[in-house]
Structures are given as structure tokens and as C-alpha cells.
PDB file of N, CA and C in Angstrom:
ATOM      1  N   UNK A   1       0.845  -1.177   0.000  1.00  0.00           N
ATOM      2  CA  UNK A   1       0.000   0.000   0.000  1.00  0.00           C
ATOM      3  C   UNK A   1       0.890   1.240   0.000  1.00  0.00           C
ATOM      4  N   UNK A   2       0.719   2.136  -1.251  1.00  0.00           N
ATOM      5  CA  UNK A   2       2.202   2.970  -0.919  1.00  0.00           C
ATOM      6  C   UNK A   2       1.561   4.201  -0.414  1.00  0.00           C
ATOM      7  N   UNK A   3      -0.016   4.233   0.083  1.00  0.00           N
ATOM      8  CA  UNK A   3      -0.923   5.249   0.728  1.00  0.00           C
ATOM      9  C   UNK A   3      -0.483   5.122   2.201  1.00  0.00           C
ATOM     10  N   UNK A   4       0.288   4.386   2.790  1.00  0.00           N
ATOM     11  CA  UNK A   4       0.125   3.884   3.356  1.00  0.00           C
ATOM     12  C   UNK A   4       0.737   5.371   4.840  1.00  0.00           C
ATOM     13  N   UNK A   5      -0.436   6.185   5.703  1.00  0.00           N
ATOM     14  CA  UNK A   5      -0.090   7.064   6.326  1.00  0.00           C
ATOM     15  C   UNK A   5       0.131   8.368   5.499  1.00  0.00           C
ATOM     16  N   UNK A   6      -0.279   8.715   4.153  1.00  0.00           N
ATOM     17  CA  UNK A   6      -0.509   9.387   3.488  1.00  0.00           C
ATOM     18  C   UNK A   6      -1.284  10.339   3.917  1.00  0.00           C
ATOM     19  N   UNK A   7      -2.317  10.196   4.124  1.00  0.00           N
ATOM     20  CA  UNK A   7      -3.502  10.759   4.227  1.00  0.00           C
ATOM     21  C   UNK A   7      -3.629  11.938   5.108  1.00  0.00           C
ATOM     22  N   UNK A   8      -2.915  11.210   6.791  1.00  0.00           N
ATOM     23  CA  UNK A   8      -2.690  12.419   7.459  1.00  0.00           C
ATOM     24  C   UNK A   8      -1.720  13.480   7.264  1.00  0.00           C
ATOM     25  N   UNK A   9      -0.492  13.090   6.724  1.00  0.00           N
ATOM     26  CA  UNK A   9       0.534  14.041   5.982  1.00  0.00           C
ATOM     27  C   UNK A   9      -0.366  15.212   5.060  1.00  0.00           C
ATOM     28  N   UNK A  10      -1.189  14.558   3.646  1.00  0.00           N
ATOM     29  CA  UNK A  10      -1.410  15.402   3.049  1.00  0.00           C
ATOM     30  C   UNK A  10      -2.364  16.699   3.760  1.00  0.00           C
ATOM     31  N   UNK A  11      -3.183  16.005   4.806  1.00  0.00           N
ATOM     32  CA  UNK A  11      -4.542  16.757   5.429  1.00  0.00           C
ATOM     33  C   UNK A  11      -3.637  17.624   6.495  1.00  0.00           C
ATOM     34  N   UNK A  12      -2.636  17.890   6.775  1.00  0.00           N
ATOM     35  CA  UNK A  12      -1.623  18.622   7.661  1.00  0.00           C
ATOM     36  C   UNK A  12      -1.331  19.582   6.851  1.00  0.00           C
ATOM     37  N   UNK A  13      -0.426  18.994   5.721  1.00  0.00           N
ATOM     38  CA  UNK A  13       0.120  20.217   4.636  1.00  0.00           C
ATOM     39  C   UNK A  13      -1.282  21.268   4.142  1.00  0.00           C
ATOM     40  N   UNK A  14      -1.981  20.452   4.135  1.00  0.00           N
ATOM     41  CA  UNK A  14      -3.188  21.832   3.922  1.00  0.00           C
ATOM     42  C   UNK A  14      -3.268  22.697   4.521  1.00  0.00           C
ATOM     43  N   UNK A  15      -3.530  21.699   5.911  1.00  0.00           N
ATOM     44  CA  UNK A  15      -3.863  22.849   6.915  1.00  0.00           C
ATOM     45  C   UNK A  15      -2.634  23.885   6.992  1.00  0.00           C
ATOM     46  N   UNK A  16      -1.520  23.722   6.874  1.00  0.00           N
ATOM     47  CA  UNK A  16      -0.585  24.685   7.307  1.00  0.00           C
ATOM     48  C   UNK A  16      -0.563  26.123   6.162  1.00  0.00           C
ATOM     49  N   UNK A  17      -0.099  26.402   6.763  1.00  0.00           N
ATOM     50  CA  UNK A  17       0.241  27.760   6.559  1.00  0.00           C
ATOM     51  C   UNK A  17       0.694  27.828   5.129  1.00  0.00           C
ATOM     52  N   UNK A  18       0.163  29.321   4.093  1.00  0.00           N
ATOM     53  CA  UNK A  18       0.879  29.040   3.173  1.00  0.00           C
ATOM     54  C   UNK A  18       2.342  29.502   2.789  1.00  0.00           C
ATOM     55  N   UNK A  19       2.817  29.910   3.588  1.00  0.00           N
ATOM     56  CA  UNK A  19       4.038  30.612   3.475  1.00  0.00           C
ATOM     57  C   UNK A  19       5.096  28.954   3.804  1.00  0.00           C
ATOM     58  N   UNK A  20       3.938  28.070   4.169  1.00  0.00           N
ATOM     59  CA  UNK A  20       5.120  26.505   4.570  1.00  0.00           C
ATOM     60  C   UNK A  20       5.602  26.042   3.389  1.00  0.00           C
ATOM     61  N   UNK A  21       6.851  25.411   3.546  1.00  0.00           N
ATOM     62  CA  UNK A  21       7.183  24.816   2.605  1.00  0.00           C
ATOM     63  C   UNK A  21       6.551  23.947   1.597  1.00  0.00           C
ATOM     64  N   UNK A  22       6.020  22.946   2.352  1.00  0.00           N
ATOM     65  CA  UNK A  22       4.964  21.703   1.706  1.00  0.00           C
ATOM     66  C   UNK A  22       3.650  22.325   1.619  1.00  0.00           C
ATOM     67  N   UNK A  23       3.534  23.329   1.835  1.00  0.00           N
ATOM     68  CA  UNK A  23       1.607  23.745   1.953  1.00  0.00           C
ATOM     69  C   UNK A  23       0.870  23.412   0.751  1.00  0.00           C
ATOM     70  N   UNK A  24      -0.263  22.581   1.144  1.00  0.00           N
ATOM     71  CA  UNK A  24      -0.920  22.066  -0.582  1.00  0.00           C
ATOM     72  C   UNK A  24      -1.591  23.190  -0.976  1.00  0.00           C
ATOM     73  N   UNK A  25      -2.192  23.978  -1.620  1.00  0.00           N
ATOM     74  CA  UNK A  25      -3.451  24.527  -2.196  1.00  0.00           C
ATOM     75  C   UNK A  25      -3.938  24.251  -3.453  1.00  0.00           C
ATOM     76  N   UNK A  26      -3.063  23.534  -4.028  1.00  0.00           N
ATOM     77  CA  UNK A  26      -4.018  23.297  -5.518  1.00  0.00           C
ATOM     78  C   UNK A  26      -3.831  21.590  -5.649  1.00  0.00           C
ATOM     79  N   UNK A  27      -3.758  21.631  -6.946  1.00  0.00           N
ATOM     80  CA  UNK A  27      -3.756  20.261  -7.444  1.00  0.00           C
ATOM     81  C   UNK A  27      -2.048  19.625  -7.947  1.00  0.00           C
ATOM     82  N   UNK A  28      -1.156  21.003  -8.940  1.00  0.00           N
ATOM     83  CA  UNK A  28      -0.213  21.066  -8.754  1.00  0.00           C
ATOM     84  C   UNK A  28       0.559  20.486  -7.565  1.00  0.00           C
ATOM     85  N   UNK A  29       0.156  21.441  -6.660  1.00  0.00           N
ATOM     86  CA  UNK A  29       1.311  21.455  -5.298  1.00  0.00           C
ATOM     87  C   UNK A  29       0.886  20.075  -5.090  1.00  0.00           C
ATOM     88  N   UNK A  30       0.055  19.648  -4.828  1.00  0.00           N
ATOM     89  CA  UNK A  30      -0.584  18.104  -4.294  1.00  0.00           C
ATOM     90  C   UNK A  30       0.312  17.084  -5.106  1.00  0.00           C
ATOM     91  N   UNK A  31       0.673  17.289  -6.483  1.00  0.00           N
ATOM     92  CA  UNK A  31       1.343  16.517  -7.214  1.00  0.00           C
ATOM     93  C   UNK A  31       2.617  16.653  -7.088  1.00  0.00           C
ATOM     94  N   UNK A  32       3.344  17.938  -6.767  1.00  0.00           N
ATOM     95  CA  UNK A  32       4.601  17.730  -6.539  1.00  0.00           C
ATOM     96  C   UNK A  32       4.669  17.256  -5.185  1.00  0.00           C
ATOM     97  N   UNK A  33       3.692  17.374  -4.172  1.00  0.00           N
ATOM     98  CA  UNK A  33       3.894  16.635  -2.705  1.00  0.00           C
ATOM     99  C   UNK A  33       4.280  15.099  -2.996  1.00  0.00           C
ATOM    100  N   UNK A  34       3.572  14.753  -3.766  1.00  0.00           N
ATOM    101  CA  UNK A  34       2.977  13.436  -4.206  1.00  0.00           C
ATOM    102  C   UNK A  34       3.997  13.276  -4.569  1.00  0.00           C
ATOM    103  N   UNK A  35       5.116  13.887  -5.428  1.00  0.00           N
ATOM    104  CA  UNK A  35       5.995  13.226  -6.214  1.00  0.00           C
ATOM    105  C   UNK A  35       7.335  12.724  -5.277  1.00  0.00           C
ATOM    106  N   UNK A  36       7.469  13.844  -4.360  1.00  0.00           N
ATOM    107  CA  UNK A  36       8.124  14.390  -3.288  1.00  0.00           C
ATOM    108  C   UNK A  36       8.397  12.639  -2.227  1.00  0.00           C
ATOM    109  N   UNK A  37       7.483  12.660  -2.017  1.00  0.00           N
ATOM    110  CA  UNK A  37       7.090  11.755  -0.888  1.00  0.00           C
ATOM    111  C   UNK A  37       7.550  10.404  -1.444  1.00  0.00           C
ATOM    112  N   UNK A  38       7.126  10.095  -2.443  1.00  0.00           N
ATOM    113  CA  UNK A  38       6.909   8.699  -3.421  1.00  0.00           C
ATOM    114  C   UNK A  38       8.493   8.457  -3.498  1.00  0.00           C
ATOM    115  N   UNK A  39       9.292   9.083  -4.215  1.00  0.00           N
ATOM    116  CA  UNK A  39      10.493   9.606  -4.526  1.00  0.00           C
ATOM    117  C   UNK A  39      11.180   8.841  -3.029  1.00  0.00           C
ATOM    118  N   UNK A  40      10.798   9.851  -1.711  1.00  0.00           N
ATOM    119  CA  UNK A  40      11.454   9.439  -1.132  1.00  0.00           C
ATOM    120  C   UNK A  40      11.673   8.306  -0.063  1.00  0.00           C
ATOM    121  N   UNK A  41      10.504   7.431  -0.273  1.00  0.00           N
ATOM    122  CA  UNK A  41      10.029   6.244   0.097  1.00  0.00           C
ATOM    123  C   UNK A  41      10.486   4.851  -1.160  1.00  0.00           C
ATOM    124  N   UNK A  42      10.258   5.385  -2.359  1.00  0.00           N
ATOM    125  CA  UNK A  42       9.965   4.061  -3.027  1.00  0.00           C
ATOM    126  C   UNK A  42      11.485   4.500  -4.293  1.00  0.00           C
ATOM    127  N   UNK A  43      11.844   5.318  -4.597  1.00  0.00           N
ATOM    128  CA  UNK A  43      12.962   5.550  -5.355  1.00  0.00           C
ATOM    129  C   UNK A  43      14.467   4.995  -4.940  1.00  0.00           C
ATOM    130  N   UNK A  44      14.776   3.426  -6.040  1.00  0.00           N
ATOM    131  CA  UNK A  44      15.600   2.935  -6.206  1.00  0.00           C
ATOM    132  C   UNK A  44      15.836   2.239  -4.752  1.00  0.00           C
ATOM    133  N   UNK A  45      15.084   1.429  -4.164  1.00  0.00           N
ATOM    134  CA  UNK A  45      14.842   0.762  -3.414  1.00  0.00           C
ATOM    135  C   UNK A  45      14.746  -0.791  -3.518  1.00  0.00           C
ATOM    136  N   UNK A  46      16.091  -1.107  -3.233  1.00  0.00           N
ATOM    137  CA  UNK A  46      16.002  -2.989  -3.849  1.00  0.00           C
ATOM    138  C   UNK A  46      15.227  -3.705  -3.550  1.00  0.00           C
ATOM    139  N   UNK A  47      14.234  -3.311  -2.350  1.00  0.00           N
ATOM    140  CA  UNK A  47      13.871  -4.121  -1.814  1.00  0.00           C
ATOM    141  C   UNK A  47      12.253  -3.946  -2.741  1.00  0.00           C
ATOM    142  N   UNK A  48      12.076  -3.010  -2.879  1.00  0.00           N
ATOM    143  CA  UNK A  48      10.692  -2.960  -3.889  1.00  0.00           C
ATOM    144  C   UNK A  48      11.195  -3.184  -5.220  1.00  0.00           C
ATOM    145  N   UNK A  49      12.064  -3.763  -5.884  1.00  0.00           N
ATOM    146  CA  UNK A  49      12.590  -3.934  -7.264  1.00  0.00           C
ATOM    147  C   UNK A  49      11.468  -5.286  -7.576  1.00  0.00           C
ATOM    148  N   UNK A  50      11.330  -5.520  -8.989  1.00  0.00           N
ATOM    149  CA  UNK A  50      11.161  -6.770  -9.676  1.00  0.00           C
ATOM    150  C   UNK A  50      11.632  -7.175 -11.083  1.00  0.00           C
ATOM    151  N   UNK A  51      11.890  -7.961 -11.377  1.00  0.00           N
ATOM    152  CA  UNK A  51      12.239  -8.056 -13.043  1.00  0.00           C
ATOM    153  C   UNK A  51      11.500  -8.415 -13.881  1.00  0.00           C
ATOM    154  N   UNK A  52      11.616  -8.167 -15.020  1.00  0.00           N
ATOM    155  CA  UNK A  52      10.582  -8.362 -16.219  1.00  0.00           C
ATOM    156  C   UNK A  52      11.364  -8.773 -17.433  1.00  0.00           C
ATOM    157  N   UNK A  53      11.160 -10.285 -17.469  1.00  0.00           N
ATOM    158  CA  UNK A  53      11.737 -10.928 -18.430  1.00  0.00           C
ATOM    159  C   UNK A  53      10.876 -12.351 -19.169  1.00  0.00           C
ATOM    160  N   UNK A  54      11.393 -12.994 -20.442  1.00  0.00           N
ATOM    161  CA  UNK A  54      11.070 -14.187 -20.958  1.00  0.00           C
ATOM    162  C   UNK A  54      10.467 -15.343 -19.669  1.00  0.00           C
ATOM    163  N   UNK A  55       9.709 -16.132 -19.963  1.00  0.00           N
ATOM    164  CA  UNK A  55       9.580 -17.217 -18.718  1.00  0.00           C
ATOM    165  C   UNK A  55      10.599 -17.940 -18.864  1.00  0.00           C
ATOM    166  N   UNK A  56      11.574 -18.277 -20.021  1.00  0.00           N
ATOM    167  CA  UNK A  56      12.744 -19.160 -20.639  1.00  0.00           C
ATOM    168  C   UNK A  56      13.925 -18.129 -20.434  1.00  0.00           C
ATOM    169  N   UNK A  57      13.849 -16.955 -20.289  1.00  0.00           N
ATOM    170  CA  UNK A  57      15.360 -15.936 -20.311  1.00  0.00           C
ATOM    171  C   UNK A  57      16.098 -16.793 -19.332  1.00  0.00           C
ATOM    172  N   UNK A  58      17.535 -17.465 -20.087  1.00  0.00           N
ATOM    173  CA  UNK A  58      18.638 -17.783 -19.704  1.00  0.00           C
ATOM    174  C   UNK A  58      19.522 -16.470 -19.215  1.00  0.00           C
ATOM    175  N   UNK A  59      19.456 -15.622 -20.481  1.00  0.00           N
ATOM    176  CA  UNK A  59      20.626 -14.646 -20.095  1.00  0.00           C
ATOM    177  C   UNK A  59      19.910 -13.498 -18.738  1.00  0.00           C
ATOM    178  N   UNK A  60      20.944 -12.930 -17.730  1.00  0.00           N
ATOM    179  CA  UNK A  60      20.424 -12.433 -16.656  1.00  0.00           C
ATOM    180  C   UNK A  60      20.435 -10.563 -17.071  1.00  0.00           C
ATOM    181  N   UNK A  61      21.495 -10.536 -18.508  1.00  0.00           N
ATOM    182  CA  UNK A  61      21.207  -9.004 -18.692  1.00  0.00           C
ATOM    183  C   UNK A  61      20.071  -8.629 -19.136  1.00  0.00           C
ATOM    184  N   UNK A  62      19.408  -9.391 -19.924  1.00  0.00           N
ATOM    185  CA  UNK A  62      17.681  -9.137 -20.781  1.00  0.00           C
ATOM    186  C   UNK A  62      16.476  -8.505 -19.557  1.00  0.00           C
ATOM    187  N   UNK A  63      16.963  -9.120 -18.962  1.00  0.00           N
ATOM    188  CA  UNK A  63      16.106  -9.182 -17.486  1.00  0.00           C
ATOM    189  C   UNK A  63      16.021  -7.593 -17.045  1.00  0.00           C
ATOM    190  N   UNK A  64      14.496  -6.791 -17.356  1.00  0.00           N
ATOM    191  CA  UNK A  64      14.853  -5.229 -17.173  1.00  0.00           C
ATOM    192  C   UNK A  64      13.892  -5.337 -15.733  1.00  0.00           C
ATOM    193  N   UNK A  65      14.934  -4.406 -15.040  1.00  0.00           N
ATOM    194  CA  UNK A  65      14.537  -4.390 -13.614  1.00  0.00           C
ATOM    195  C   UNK A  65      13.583  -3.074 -13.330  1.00  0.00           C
ATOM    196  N   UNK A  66      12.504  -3.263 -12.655  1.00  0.00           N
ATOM    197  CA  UNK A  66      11.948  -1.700 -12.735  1.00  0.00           C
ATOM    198  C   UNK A  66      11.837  -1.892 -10.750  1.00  0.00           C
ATOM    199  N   UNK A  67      11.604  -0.732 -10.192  1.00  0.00           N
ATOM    200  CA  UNK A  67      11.154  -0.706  -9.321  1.00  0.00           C
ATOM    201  C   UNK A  67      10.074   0.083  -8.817  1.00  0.00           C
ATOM    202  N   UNK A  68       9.620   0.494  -7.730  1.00  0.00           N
ATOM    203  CA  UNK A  68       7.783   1.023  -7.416  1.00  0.00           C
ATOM    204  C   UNK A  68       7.940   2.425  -8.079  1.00  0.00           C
ATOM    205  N   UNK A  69       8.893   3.042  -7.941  1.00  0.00           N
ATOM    206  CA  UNK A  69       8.777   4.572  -8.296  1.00  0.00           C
ATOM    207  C   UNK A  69       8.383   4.070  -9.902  1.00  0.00           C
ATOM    208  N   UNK A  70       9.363   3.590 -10.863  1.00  0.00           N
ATOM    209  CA  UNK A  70       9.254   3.578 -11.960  1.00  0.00           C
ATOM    210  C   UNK A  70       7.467   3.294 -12.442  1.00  0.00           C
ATOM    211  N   UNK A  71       6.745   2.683 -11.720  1.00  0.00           N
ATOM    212  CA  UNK A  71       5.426   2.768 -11.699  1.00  0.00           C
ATOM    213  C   UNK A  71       4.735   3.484 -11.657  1.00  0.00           C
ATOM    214  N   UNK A  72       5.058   4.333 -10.423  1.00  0.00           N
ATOM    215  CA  UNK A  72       4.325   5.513  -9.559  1.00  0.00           C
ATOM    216  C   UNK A  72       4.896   6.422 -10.833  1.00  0.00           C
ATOM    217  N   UNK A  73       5.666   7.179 -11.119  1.00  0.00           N
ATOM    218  CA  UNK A  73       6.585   8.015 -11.901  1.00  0.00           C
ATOM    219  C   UNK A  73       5.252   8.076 -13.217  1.00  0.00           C
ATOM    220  N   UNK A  74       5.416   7.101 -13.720  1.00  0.00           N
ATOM    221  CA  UNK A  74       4.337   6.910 -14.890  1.00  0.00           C
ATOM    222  C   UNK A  74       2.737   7.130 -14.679  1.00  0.00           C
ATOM    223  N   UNK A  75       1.944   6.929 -14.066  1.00  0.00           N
ATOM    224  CA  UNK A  75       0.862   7.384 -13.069  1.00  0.00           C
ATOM    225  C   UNK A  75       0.570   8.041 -12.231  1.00  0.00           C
ATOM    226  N   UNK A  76       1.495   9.099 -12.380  1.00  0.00           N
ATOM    227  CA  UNK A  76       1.557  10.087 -11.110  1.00  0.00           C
ATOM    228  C   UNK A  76       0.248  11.009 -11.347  1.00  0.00           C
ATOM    229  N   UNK A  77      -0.381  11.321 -12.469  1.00  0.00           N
ATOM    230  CA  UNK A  77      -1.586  12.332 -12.759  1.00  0.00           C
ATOM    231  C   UNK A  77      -2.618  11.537 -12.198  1.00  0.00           C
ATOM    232  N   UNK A  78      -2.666  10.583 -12.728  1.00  0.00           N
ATOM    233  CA  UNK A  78      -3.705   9.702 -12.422  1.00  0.00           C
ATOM    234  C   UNK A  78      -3.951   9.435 -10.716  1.00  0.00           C
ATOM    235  N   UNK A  79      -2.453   8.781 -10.152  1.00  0.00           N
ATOM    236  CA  UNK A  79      -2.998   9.176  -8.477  1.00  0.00           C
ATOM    237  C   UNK A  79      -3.095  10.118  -7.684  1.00  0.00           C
ATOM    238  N   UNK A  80      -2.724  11.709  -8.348  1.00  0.00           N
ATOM    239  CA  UNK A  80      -3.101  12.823  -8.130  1.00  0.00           C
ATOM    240  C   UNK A  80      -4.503  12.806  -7.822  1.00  0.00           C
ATOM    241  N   UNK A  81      -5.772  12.647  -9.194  1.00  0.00           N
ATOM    242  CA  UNK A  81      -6.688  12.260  -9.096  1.00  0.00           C
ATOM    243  C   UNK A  81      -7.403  11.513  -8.303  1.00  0.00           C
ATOM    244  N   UNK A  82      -7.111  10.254  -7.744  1.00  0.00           N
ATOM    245  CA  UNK A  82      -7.357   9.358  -7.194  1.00  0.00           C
ATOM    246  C   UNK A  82      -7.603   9.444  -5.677  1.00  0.00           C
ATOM    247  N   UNK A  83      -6.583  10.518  -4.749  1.00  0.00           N
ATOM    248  CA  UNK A  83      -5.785  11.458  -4.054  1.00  0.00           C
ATOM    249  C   UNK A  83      -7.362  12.374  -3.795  1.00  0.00           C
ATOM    250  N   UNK A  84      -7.540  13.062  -4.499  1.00  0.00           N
ATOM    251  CA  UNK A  84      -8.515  14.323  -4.372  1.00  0.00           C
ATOM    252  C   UNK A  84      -9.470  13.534  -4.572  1.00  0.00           C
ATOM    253  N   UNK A  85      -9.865  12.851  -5.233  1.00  0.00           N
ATOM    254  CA  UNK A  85     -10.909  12.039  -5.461  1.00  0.00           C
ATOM    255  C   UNK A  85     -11.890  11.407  -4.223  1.00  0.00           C
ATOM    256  N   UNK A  86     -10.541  10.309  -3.762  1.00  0.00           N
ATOM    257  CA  UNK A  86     -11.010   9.819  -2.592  1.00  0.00           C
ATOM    258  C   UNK A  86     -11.146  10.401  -1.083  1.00  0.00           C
ATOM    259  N   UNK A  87      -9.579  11.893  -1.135  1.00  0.00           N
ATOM    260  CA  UNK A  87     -10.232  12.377   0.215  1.00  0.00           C
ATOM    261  C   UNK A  87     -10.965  13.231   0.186  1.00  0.00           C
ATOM    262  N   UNK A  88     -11.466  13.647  -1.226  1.00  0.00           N
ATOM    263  CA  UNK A  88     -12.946  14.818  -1.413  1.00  0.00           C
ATOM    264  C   UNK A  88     -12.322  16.036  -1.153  1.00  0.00           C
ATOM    265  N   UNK A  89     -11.000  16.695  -1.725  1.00  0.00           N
ATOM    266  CA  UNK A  89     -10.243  17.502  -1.423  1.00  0.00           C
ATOM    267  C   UNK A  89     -11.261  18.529  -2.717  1.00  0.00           C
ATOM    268  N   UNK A  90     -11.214  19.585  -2.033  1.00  0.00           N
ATOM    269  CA  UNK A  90     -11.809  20.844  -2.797  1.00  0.00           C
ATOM    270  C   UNK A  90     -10.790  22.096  -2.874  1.00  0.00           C
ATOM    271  N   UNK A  91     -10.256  22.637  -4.314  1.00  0.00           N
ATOM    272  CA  UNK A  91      -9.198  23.625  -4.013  1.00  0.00           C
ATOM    273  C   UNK A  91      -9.885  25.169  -4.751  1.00  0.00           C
TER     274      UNK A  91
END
């Protein structure tokens, strides 16, 4: 779950002040929070790695390794959305 304690973080940064560093007010800022956070939880992290290869790949270089960011990275608009969506965020 990479929401995982999200929720109260983002509902804090609102509340704060806007002169704060992290302060959300739009949808933007929410996405660079989002990117922010993800980044520094799930970016290049062996332990969330997997590989993606042949069911027969002998050779071990073919084998392209992605890990959670590389996911998140690609869907980041979309769980922006998902984000406001589900906590009914109004900007």
C-alpha cells in the first residue's frame, strides 16, 4: 500500500500555513507533494525492485529491472486524481 499514512501528511500540509514549505493549495502542489514523498520512500529501493523478463530468459542481462517509483513516476496524474478524489479535497 504505498498510501500507506498518506492521508494524514497530506490533510496537515493543507492545513498549514501558506508561506510553509509543503503547503498544498491546488492540485499542482498536491502533485509535486505526491511526487516528493513517493520519490522518497519508493525511489531505487532494492527491496521494492522486480524483473521483467522471458519465462525461458537464460541470459540475466535481458532481465529489465523496474522498481515502485518507476510505476508511480508513470501514473503520477492519475494518483493525483485518485488522491482528491477519494479524500474529497476541494481547491
Amino acid at each position: 500500500n504505498i498510501f500507506k499514512g498518506l492521508e494524514e501528511d497530506i490533510a496537515k500540509h493543507i492545513r498549514s500555513s501558506e508561506n510553509s514549505y509543503k503547503h498544498i493549495s491546488n492540485r499542482d502542489t498536491l502533485k509535486e507533494f505526491l511526487k516528493i514523498e513517493f520519490m522518497y520512500h519508493y525511489w531505487c529501493k532494492s527491496e521494492y525492485e522486480y524483473g521483467l523478463c522471458s519465462q525461458w530468459e537464460k541470459n540475466i542481462e535481458n532481465v529489465e529491472k523496474h522498481d515502485v517509483w518507476f510505476q508511480i513516476e508513470k501514473n503520477l496524474d492519475m494518483i493525483t486524481d485518485y488522491v482528491i478524489y477519494k479524500m474529497d479535497l476541494k481547491f
